[in-house]
C-alpha atoms as a PDB file:
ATOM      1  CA  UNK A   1     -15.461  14.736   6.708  1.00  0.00           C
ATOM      2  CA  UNK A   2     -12.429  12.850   7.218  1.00  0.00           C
ATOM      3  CA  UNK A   3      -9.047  15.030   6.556  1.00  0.00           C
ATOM      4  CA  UNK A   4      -7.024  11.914   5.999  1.00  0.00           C
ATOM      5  CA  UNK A   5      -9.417  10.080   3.698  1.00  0.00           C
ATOM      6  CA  UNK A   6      -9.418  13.952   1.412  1.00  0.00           C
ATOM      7  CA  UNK A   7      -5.632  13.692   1.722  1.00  0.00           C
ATOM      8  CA  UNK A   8      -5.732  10.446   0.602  1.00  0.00           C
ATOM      9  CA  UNK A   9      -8.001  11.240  -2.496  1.00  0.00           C
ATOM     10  CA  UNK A  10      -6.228  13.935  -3.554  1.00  0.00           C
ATOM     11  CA  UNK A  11      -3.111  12.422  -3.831  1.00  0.00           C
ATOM     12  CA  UNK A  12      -4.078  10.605  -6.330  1.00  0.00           C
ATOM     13  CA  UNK A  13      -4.780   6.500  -7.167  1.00  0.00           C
ATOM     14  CA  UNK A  14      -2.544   4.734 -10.086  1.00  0.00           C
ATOM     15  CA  UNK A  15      -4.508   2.915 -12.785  1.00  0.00           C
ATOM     16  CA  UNK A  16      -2.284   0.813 -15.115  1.00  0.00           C
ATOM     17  CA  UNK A  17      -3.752  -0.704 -18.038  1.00  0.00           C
ATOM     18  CA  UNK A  18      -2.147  -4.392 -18.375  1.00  0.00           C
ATOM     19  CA  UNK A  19      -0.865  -6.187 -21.887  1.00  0.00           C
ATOM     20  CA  UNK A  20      -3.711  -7.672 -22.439  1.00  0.00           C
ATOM     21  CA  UNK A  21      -6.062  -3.988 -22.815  1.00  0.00           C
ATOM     22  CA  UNK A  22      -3.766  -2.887 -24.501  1.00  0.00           C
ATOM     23  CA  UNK A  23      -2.302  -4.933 -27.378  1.00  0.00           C
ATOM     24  CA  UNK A  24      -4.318  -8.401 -26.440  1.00  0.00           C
ATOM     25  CA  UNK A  25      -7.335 -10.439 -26.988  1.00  0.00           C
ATOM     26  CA  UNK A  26      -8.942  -7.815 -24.398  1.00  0.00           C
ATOM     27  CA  UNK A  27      -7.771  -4.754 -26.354  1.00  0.00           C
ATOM     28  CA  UNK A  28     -11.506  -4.249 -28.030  1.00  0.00           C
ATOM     29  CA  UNK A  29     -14.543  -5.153 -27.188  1.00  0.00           C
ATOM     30  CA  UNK A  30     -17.958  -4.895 -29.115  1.00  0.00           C
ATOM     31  CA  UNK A  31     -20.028  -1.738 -28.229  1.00  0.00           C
ATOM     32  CA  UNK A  32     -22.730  -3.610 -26.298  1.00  0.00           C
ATOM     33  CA  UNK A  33     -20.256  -5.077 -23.676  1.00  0.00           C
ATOM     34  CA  UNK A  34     -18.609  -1.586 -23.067  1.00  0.00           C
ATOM     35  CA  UNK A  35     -22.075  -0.213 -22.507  1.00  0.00           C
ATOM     36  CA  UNK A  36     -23.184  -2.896 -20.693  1.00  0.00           C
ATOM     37  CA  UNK A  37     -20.162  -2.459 -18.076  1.00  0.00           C
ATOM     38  CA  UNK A  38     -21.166   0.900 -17.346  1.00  0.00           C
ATOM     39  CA  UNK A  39     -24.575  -0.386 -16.647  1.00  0.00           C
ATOM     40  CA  UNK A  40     -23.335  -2.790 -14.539  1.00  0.00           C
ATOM     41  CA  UNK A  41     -21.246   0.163 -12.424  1.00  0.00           C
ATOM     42  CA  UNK A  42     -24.324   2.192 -12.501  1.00  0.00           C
ATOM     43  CA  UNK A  43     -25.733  -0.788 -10.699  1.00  0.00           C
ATOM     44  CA  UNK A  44     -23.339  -0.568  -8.176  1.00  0.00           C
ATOM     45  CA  UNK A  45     -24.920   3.033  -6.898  1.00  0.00           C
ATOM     46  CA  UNK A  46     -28.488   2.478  -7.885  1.00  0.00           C
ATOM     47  CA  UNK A  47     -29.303  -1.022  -7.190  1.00  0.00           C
ATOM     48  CA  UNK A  48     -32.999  -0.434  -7.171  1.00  0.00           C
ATOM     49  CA  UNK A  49     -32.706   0.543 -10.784  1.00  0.00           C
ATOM     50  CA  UNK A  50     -33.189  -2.597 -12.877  1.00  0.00           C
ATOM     51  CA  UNK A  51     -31.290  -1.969 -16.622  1.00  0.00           C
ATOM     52  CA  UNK A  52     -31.638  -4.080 -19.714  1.00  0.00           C
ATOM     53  CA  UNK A  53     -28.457  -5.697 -20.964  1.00  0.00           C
ATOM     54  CA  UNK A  54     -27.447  -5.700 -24.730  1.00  0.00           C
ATOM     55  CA  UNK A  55     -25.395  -8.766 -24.420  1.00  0.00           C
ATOM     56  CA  UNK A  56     -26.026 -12.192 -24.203  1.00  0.00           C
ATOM     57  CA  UNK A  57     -23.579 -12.891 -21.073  1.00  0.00           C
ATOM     58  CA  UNK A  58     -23.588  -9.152 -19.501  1.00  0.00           C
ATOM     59  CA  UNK A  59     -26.651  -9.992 -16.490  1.00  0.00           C
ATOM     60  CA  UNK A  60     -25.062 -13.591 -15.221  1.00  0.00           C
ATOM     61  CA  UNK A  61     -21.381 -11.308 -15.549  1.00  0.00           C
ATOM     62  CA  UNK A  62     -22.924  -8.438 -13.626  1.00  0.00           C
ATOM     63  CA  UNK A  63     -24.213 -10.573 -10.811  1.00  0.00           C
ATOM     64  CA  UNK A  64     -21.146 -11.988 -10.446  1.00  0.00           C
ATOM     65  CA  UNK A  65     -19.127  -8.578 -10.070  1.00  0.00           C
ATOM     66  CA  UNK A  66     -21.915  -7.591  -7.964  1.00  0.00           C
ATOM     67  CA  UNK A  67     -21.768 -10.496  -5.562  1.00  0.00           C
ATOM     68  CA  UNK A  68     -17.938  -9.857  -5.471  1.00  0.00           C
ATOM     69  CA  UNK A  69     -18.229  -6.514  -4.810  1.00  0.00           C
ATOM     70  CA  UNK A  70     -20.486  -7.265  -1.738  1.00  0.00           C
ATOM     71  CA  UNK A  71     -17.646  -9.518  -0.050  1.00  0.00           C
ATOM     72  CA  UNK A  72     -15.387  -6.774  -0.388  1.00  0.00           C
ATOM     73  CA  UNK A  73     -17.619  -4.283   1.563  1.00  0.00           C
ATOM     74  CA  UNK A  74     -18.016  -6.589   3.916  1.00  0.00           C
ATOM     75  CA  UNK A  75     -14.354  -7.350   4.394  1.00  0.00           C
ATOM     76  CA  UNK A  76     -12.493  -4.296   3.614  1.00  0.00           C
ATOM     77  CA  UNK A  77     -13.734  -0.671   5.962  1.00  0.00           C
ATOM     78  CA  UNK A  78     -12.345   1.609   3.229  1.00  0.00           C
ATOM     79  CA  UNK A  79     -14.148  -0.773   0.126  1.00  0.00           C
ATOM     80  CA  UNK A  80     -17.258   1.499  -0.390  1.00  0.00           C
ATOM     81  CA  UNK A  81     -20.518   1.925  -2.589  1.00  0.00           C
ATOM     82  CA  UNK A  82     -20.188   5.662  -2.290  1.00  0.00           C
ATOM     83  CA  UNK A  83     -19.940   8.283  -4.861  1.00  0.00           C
ATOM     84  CA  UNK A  84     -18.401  12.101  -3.419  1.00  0.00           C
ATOM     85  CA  UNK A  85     -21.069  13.569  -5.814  1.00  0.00           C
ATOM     86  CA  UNK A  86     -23.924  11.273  -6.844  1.00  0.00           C
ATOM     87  CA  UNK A  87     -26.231  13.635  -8.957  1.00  0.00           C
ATOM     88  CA  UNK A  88     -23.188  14.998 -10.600  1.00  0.00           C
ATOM     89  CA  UNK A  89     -21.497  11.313 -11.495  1.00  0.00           C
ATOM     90  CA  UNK A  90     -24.015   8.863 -11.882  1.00  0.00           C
ATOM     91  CA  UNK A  91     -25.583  12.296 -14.382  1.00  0.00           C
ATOM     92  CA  UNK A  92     -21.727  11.702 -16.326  1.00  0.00           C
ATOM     93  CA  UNK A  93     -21.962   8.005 -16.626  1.00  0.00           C
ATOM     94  CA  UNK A  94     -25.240   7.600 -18.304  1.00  0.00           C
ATOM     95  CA  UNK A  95     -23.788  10.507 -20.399  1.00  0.00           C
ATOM     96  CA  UNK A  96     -21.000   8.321 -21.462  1.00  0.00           C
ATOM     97  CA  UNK A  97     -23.606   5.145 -22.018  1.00  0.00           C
ATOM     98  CA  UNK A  98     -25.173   7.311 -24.516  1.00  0.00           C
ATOM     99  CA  UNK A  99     -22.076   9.183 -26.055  1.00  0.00           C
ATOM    100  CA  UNK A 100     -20.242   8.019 -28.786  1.00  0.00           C
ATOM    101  CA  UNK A 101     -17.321   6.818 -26.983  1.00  0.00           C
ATOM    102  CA  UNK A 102     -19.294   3.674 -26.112  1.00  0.00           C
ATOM    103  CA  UNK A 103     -21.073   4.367 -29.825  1.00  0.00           C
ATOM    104  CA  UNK A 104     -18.664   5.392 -32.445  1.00  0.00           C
ATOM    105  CA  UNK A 105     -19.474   5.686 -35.921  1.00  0.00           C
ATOM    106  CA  UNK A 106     -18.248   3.064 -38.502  1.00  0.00           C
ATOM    107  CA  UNK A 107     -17.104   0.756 -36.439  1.00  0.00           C
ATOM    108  CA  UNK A 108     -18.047  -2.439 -34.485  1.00  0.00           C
ATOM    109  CA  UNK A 109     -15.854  -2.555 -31.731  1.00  0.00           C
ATOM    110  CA  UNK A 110     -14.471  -0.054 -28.839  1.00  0.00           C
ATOM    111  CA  UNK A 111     -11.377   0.054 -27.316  1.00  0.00           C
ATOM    112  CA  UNK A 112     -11.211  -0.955 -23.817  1.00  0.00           C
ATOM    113  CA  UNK A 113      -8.655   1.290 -23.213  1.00  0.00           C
ATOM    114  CA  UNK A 114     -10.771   4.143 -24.091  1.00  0.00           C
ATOM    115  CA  UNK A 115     -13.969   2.493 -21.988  1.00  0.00           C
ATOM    116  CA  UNK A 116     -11.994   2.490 -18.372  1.00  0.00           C
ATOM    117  CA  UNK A 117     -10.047   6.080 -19.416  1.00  0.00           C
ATOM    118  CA  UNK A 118     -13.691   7.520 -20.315  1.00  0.00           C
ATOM    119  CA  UNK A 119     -15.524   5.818 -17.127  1.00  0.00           C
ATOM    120  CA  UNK A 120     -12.185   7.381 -15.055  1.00  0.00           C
ATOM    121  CA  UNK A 121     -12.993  10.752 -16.306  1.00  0.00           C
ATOM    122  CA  UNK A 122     -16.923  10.640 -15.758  1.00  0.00           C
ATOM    123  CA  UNK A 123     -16.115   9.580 -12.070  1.00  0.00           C
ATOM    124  CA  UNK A 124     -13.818  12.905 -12.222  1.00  0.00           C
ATOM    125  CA  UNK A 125     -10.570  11.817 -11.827  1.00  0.00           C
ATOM    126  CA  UNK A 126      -8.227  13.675 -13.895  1.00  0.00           C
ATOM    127  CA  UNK A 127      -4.681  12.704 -15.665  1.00  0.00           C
ATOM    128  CA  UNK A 128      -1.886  14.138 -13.663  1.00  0.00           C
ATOM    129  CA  UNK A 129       0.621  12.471 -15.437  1.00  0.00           C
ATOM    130  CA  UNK A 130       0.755   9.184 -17.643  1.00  0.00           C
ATOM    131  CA  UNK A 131       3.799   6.722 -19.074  1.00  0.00           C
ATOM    132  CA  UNK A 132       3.975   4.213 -21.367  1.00  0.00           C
ATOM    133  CA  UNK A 133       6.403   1.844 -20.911  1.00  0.00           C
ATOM    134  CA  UNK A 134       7.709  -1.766 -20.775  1.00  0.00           C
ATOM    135  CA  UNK A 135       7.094  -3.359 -17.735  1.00  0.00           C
ATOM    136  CA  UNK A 136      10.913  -4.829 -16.323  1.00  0.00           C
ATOM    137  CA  UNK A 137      11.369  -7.884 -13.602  1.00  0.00           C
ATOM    138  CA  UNK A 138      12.023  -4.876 -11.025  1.00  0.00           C
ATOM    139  CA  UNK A 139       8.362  -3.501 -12.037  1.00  0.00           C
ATOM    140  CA  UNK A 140       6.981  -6.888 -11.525  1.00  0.00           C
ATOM    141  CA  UNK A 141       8.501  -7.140  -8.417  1.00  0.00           C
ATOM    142  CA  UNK A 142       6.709  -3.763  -7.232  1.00  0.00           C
ATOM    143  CA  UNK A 143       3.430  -4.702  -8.412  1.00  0.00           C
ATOM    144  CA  UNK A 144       3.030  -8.731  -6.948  1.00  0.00           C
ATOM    145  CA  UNK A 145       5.854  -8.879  -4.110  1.00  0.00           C
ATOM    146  CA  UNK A 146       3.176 -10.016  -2.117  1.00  0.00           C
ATOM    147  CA  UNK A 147       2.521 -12.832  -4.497  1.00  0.00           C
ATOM    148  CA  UNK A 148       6.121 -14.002  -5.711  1.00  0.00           C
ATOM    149  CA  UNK A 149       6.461 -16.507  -3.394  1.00  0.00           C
ATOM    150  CA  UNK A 150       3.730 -18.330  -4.940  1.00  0.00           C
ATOM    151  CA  UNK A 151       5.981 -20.238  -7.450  1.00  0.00           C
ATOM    152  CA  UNK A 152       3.190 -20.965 -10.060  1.00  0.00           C
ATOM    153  CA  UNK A 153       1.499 -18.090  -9.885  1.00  0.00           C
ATOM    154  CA  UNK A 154       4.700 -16.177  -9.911  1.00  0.00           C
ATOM    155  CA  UNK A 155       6.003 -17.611 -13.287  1.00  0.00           C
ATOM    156  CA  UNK A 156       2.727 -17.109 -14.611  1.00  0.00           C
ATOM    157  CA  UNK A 157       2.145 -13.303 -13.429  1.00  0.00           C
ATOM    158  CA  UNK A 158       6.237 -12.787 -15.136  1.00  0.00           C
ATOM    159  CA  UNK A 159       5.637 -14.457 -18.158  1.00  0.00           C
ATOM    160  CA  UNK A 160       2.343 -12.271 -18.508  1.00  0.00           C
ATOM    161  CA  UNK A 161       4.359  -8.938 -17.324  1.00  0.00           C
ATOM    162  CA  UNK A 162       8.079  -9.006 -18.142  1.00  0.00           C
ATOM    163  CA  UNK A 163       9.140  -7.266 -21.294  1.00  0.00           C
ATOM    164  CA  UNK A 164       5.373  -6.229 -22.195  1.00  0.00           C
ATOM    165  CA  UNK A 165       4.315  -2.352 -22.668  1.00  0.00           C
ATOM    166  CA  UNK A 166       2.084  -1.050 -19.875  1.00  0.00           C
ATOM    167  CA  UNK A 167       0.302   2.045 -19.727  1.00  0.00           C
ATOM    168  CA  UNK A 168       0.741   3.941 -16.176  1.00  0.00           C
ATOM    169  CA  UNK A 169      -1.651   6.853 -15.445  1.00  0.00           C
ATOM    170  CA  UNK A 170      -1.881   8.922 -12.098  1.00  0.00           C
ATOM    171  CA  UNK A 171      -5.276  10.255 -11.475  1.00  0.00           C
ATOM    172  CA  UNK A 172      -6.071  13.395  -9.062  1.00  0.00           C
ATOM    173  CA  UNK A 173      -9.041  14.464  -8.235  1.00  0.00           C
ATOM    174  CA  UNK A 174     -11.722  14.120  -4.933  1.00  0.00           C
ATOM    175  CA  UNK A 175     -13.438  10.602  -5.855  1.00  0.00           C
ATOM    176  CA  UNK A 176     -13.547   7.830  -3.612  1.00  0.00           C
ATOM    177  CA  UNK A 177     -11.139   5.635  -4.299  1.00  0.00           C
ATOM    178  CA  UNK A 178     -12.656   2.186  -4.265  1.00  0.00           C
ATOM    179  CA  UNK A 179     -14.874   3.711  -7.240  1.00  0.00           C
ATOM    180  CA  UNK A 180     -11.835   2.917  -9.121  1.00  0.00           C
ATOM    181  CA  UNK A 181     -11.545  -0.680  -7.595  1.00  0.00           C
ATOM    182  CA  UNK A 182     -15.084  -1.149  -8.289  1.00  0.00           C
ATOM    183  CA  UNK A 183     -14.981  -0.455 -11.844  1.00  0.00           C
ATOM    184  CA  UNK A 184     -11.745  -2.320 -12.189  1.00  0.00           C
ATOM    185  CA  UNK A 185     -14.629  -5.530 -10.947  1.00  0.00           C
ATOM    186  CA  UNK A 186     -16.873  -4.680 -13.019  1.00  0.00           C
ATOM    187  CA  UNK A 187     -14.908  -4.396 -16.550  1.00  0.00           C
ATOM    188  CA  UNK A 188     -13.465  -7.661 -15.927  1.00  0.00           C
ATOM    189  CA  UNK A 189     -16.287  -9.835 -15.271  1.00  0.00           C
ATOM    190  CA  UNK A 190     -18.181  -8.197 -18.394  1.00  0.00           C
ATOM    191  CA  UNK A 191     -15.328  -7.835 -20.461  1.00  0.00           C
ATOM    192  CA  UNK A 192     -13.521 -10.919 -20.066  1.00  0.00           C
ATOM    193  CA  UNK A 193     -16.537 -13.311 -19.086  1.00  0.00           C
ATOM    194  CA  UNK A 194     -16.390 -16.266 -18.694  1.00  0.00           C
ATOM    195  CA  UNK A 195     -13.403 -15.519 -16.430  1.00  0.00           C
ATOM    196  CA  UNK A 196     -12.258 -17.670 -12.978  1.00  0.00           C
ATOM    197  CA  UNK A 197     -12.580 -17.153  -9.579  1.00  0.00           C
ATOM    198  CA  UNK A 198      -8.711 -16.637  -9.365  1.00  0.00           C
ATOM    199  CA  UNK A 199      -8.204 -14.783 -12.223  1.00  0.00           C
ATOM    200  CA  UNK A 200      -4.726 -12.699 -11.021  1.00  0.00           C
ATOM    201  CA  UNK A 201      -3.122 -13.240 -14.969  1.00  0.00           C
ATOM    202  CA  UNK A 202      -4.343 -11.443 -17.680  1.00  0.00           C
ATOM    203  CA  UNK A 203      -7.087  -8.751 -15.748  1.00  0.00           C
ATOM    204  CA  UNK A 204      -6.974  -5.884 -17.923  1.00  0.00           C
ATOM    205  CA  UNK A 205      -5.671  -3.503 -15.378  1.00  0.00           C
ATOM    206  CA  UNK A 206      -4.630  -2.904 -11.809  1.00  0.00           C
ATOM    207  CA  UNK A 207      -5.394   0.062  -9.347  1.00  0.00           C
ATOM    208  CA  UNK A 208      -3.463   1.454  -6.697  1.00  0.00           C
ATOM    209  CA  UNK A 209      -4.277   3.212  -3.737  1.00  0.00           C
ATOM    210  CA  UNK A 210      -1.512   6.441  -2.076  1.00  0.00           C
ATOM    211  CA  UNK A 211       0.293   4.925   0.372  1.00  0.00           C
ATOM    212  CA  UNK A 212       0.548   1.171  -0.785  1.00  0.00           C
ATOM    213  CA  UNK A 213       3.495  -0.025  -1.288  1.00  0.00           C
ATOM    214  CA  UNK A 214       2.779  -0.632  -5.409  1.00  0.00           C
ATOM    215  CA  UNK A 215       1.486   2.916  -5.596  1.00  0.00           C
ATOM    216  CA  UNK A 216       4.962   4.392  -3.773  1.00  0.00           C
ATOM    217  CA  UNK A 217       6.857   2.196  -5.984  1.00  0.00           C
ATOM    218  CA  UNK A 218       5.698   3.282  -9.196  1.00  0.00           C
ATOM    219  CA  UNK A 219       5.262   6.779  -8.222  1.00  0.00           C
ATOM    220  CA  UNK A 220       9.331   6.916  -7.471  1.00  0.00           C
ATOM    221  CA  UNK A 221       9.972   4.570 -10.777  1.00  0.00           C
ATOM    222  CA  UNK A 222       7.647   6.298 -13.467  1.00  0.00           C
ATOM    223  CA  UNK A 223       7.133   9.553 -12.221  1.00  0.00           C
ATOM    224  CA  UNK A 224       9.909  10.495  -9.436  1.00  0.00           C
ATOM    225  CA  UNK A 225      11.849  12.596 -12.190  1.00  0.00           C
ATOM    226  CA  UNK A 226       9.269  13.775 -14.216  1.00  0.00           C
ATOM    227  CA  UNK A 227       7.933  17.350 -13.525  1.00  0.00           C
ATOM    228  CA  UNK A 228       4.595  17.736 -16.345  1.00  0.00           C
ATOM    229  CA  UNK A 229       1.943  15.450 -17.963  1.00  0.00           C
ATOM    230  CA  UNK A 230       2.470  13.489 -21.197  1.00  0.00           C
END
């Protein structure tokens, strides 16, 4: 076992849950898609299991997220298809594919929202703190300061940001981290297909990992001052 890769974990990833899941054309999505996301994540961990997909675009989107998902093992050491207890969590996802979250009564669509907060939980993360809040240029500036010199993309990733409500929630618990980043690949290519291959504006959400410079930033600005969970 690796003590700094526990350390790591247990400190905790930030998810934050982007204008668009929240109040935009992304906010719901039908019942089949959110259950066909988690099919596609349970993919990710039992890729000899072949699953049936309710909707129409859900395989080709899977195989894309997949195929993505292979480049980043490749490329990135700490990118991995591993679960920290696969009985237990692949046993709570197909719970959640056949729980009402992904099901509920009377109605014909499900909040996204709820889909990647309910997937979060199955993986067994749990809420250490949460803020909603509008997102300011200095936020933008500590999520993309690696991409603001890219002046289209920059204008682009502010107009889609600045002055819009974001959701902030910081997760404990002893997953692996890129399960997080995995999932955040999956629900966009099912959710959102037919998305591009450069797709850095309107994604739904964003995840960061302790230690990156996003995840120290936001720690300080939502949370520095606040001592319990919302």
């Amino acid at each position: 076992m690796n003590p700094a890769g526990e350390a790591a974990k247990s400190a905790g990833a930030l998810l934050i849950l982007k204008p668009d899941i929240l109040t935009g054309p992304c906010a719901r999505c039908s019942p089949a898609l959110a259950r066909d996301t988690v099919r596609g994540l349970l993919s990710v961990y039992e890729p000899s299991t072949g699953y049936a997909y309710e909707a129409d675009t859900s395989e080709q989107a899977v195989a894309w997220a997949l195929s993505n998902i292979e480049r980043k093992v490749r490329a990135r050491h700490w990118y991995v298809r591993t679960l920290n207890d696969p009985g237990r969590d692949l046993a709570a996802l197909r719970a959640l594919l056949a729980g009402p979250l992904l099901d509920p009564a009377g109605e014909d669509t499900v909040h996204t929202a709820d889909l990647v907060l309910g997937v979060a939980e199955a993986l067994g993360f749990t809420v250490a703190d949460r803020l909603r809040t509008r997102c300011t240029q200095r936020d933008f500036l500590g999520l993309y300061a690696d991409n603001t010199h890219f002046t289209r993309l920059a204008g682009s990733l502010r107009d889609y940001l600045v002055g819009q409500e974001v959701e902030i929630y910081r997760y404990t618990g002893m997953q692996e981290l890129s399960t997080l980043h995995i999932f955040k690949e999956m629900v966009r290519r099912v959710v959102r297909y037919p998305t591009t291959h450069y797709d850095a504006v309107e994604n739904l959400l964003h995840v960061s990992d302790p230690g990156a410079a996003d995840w120290t930033y936001f720690l300080n600005a939502a949370f520095g001052e606040r001592e319990t969970a919302l």
